[in-house]
PDB file of N, CA and C in Angstrom:
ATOM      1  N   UNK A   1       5.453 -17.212   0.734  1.00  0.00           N
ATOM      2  CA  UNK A   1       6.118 -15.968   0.401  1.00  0.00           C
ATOM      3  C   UNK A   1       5.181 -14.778   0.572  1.00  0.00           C
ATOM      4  N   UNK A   2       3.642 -14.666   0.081  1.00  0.00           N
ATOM      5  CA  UNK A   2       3.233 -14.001   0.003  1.00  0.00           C
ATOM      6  C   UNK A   2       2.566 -13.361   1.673  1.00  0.00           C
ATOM      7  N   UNK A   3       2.425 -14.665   2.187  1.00  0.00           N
ATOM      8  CA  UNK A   3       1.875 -14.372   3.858  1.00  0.00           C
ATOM      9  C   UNK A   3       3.359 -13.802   4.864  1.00  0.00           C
ATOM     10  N   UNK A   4       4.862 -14.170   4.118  1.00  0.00           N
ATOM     11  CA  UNK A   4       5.652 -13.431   4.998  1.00  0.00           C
ATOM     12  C   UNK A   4       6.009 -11.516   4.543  1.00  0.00           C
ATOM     13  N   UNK A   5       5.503 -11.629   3.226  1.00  0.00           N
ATOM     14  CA  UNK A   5       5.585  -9.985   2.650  1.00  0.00           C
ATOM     15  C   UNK A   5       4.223  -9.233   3.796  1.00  0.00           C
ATOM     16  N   UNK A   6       2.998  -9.931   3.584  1.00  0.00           N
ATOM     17  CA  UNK A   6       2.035  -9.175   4.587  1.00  0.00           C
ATOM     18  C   UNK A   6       2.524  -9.269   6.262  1.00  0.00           C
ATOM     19  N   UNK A   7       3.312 -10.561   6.641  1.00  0.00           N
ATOM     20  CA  UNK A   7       3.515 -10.318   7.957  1.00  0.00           C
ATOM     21  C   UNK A   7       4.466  -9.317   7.928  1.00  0.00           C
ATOM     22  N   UNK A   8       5.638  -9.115   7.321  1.00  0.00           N
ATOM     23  CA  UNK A   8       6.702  -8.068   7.269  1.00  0.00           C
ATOM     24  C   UNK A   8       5.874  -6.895   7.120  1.00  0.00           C
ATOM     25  N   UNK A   9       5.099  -6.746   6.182  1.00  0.00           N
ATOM     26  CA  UNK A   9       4.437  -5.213   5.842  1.00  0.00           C
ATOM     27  C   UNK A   9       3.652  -4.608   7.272  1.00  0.00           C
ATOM     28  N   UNK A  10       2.925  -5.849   7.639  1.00  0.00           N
ATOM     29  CA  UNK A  10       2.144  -5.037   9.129  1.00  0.00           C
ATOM     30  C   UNK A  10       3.675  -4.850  10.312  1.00  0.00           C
ATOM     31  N   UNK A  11       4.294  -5.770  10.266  1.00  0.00           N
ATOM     32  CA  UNK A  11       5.404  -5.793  11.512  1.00  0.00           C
ATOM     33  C   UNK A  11       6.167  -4.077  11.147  1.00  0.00           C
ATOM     34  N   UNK A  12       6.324  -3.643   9.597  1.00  0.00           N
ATOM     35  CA  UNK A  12       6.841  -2.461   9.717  1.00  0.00           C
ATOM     36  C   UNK A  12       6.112  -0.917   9.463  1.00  0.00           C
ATOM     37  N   UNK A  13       5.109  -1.743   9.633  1.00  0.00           N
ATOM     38  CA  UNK A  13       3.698  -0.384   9.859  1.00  0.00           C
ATOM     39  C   UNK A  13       4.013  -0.510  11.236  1.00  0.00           C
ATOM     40  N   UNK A  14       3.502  -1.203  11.909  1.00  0.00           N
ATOM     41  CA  UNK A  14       3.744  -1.356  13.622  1.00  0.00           C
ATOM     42  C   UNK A  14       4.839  -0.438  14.408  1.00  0.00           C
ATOM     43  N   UNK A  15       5.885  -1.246  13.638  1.00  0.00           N
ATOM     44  CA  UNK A  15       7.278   0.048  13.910  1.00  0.00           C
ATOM     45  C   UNK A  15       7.402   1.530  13.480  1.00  0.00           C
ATOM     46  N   UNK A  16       6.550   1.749  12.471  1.00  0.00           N
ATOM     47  CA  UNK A  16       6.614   2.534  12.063  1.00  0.00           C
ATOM     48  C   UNK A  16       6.007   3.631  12.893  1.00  0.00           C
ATOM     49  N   UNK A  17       4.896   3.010  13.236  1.00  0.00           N
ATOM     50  CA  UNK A  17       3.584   3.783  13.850  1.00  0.00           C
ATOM     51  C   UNK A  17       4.651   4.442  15.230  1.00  0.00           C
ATOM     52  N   UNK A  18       5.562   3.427  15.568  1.00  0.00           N
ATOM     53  CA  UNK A  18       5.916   3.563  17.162  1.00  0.00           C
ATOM     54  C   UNK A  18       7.117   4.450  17.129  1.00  0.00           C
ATOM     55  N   UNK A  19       7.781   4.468  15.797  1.00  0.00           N
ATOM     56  CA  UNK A  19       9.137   5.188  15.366  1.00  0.00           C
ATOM     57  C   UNK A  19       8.475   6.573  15.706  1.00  0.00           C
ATOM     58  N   UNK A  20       7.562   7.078  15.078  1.00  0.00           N
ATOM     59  CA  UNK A  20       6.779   8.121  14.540  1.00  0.00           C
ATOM     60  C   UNK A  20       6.338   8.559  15.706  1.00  0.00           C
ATOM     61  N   UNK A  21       5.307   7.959  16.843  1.00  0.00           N
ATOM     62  CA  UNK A  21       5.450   8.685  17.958  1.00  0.00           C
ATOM     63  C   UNK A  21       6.062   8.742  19.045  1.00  0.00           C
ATOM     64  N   UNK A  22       7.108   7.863  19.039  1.00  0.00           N
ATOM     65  CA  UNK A  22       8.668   8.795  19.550  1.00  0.00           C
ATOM     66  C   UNK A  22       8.955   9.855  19.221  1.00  0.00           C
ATOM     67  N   UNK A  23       9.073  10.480  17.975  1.00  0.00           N
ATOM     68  CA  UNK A  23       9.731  11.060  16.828  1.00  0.00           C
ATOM     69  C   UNK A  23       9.156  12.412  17.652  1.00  0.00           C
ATOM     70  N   UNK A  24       7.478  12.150  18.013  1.00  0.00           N
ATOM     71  CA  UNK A  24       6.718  13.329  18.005  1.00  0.00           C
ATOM     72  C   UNK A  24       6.848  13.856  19.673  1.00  0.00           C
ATOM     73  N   UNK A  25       7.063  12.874  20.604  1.00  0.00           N
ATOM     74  CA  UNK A  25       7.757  12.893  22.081  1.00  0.00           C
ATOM     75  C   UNK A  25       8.704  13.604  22.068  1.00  0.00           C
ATOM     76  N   UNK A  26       9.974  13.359  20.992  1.00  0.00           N
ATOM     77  CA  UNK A  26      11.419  13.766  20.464  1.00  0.00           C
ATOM     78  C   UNK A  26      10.879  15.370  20.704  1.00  0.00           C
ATOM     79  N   UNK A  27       9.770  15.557  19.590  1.00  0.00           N
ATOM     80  CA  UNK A  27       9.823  16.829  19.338  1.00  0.00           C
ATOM     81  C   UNK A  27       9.100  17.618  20.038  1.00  0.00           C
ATOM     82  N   UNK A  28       8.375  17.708  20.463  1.00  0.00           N
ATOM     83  CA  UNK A  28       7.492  18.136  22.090  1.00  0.00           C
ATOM     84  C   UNK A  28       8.088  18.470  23.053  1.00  0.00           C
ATOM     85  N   UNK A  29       9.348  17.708  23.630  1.00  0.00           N
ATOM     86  CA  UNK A  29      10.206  17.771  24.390  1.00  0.00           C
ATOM     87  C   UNK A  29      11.013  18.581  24.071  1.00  0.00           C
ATOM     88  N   UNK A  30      12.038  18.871  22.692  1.00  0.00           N
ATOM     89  CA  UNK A  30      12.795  19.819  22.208  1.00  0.00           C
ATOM     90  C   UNK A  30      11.976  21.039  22.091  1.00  0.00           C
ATOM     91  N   UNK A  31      10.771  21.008  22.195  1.00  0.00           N
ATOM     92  CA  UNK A  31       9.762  22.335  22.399  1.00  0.00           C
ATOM     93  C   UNK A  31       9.537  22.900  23.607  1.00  0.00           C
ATOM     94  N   UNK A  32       9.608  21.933  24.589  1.00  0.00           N
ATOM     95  CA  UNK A  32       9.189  22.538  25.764  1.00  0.00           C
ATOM     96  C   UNK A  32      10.500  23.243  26.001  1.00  0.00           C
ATOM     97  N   UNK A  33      11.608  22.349  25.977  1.00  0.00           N
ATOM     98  CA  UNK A  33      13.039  22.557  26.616  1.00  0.00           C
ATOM     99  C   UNK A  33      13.904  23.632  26.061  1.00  0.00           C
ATOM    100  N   UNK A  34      13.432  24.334  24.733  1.00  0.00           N
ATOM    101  CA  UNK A  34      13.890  25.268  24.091  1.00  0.00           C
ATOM    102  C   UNK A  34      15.252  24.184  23.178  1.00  0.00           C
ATOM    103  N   UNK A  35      15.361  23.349  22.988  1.00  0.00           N
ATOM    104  CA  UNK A  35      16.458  22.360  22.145  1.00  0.00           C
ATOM    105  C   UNK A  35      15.455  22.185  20.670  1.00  0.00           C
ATOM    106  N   UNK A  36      15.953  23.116  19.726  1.00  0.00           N
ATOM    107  CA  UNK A  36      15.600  23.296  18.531  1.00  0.00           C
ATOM    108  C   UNK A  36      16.384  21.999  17.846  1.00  0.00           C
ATOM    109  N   UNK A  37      17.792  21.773  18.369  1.00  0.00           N
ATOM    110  CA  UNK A  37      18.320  20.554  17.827  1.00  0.00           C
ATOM    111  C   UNK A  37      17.385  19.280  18.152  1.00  0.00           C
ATOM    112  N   UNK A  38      16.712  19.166  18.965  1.00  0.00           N
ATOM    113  CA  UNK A  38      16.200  17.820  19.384  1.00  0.00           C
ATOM    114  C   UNK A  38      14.869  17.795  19.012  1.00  0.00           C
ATOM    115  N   UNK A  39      13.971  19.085  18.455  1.00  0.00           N
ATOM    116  CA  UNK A  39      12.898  19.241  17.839  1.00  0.00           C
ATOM    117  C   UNK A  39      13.090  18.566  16.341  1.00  0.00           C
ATOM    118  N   UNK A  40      14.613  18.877  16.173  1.00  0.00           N
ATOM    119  CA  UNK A  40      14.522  18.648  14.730  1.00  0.00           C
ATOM    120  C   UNK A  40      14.946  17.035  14.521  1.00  0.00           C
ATOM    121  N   UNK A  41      15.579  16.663  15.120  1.00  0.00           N
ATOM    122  CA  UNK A  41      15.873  15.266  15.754  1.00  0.00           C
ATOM    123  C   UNK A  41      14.447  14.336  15.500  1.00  0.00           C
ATOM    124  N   UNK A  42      13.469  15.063  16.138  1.00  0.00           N
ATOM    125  CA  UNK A  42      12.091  14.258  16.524  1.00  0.00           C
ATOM    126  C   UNK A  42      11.228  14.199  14.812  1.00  0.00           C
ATOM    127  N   UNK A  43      11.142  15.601  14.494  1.00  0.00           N
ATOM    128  CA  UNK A  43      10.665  15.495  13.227  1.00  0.00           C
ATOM    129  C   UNK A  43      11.149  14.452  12.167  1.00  0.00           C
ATOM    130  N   UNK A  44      12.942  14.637  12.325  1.00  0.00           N
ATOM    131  CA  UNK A  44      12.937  13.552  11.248  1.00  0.00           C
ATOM    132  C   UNK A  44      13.242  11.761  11.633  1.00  0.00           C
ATOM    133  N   UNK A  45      12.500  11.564  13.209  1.00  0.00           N
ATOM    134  CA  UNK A  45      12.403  10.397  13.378  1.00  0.00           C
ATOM    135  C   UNK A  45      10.657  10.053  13.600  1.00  0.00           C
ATOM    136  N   UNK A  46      10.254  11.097  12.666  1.00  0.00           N
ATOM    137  CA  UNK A  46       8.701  11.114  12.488  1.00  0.00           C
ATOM    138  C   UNK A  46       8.607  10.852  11.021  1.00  0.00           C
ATOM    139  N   UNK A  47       9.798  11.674  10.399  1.00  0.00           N
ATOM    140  CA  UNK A  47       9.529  11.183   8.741  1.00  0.00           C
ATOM    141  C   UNK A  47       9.963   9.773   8.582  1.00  0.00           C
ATOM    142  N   UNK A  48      10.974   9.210   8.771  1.00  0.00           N
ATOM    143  CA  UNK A  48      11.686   8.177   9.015  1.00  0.00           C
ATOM    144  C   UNK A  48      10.294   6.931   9.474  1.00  0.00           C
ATOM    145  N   UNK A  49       9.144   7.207  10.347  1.00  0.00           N
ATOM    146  CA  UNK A  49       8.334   6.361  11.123  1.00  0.00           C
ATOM    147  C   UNK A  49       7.332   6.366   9.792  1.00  0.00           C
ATOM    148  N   UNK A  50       7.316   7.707   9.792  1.00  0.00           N
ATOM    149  CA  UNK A  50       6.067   7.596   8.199  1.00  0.00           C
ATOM    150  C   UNK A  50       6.653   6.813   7.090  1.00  0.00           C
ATOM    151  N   UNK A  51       7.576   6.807   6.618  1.00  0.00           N
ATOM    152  CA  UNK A  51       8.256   6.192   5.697  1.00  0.00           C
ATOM    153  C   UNK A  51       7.859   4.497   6.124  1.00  0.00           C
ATOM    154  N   UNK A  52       8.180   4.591   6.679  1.00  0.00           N
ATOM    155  CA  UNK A  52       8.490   2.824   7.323  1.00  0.00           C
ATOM    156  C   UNK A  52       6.598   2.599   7.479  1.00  0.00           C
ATOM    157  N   UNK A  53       6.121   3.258   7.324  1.00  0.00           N
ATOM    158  CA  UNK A  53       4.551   2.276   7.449  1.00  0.00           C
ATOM    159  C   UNK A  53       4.486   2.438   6.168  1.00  0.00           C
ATOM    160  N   UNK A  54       4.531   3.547   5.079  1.00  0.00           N
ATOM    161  CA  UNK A  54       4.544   3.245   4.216  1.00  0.00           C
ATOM    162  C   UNK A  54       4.821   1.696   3.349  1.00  0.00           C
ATOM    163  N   UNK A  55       6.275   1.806   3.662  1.00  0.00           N
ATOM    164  CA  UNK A  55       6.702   0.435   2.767  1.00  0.00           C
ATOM    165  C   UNK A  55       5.581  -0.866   3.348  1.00  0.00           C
ATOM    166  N   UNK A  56       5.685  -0.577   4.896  1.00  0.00           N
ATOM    167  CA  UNK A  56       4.593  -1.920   5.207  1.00  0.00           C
ATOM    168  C   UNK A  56       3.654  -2.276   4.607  1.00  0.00           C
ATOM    169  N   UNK A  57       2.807  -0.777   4.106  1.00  0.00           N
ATOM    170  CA  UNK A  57       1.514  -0.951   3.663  1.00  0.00           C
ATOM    171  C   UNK A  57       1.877  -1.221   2.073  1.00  0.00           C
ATOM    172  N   UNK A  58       2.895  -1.191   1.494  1.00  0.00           N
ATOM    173  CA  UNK A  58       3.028  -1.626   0.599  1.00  0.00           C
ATOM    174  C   UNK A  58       3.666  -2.898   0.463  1.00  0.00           C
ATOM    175  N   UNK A  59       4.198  -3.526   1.027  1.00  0.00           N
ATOM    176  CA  UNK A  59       4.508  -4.911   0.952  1.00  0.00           C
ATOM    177  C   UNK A  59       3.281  -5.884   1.557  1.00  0.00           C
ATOM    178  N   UNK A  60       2.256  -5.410   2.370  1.00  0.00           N
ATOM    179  CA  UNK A  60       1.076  -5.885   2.606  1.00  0.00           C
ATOM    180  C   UNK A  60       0.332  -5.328   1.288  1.00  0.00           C
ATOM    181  N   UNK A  61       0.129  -5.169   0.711  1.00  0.00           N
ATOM    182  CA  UNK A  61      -0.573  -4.834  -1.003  1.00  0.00           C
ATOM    183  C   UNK A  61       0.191  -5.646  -1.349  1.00  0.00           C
ATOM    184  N   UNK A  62       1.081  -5.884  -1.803  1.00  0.00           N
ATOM    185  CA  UNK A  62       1.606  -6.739  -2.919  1.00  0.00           C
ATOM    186  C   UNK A  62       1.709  -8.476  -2.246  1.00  0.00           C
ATOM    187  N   UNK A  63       1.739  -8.667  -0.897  1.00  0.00           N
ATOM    188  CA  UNK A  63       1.632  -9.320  -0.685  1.00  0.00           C
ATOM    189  C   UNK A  63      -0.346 -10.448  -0.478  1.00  0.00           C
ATOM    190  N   UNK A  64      -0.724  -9.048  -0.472  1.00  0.00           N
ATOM    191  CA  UNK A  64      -2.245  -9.915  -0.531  1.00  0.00           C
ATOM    192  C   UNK A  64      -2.363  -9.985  -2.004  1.00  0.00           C
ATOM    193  N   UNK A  65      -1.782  -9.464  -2.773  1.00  0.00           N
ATOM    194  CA  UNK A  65      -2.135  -9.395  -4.492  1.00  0.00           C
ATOM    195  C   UNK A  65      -1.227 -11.085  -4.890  1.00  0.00           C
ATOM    196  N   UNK A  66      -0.391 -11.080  -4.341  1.00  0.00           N
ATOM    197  CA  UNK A  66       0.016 -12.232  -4.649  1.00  0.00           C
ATOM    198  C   UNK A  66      -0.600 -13.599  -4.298  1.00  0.00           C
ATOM    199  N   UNK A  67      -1.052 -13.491  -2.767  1.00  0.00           N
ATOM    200  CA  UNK A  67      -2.379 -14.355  -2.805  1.00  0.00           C
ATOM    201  C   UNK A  67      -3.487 -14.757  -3.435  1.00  0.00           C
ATOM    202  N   UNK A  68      -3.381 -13.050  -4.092  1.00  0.00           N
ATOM    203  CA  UNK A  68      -4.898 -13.328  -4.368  1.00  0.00           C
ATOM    204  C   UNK A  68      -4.549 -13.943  -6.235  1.00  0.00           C
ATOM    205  N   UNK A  69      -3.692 -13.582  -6.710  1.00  0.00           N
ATOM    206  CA  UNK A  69      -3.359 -14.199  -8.238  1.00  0.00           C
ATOM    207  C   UNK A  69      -2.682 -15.872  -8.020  1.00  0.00           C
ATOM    208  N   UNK A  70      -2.341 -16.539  -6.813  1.00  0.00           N
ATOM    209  CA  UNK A  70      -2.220 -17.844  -6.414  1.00  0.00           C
ATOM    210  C   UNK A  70      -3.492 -18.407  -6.779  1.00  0.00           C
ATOM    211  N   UNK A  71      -4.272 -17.507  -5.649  1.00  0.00           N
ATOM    212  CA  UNK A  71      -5.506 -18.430  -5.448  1.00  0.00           C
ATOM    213  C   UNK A  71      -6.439 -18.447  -6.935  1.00  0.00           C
ATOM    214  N   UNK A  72      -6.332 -17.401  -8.011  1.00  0.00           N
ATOM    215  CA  UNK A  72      -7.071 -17.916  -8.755  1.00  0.00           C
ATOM    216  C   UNK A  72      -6.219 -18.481 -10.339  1.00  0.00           C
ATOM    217  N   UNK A  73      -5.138 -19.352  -9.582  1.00  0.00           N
ATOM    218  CA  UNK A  73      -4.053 -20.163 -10.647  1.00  0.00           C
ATOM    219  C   UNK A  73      -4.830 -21.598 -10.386  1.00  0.00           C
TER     220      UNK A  73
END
């Protein structure tokens, strides 16, 4: 249980990381192109990417904490 919370936690840092610089492509592009809609599009598929490593890095914490209170049962 505890090694599939850390594999899930890095697998949605990973995504996250990749959500996020799309997000920032998204918005670069709505910059160059004058599309304020698609700037804003990008930003919040940048918050959305930050969010999502978040939880990773928190289900990788709780998941090595759970290892680590196994290992000294």
């Amino acid at each position: 249980m505890a090694d599939d919370l850390q594999r899930d936690g890095a697998e949605d840092q990973f995504k996250g990381k990749i959500k996020e610089g799309e997000g920032r492509l998204r918005d670069a592009a709505g910059g160059l192109t004058g599309n304020t809609s698609e700037q804003l599009k990008g930003k919040a598929q940048q918050l959305k990417g930050k969010a999502q490593q978040v939880k990773g890095k928190a289900q990788r914490k709780l998941g090595k904490a759970k290892t680590d209170a196994d290992r000294d049962l």
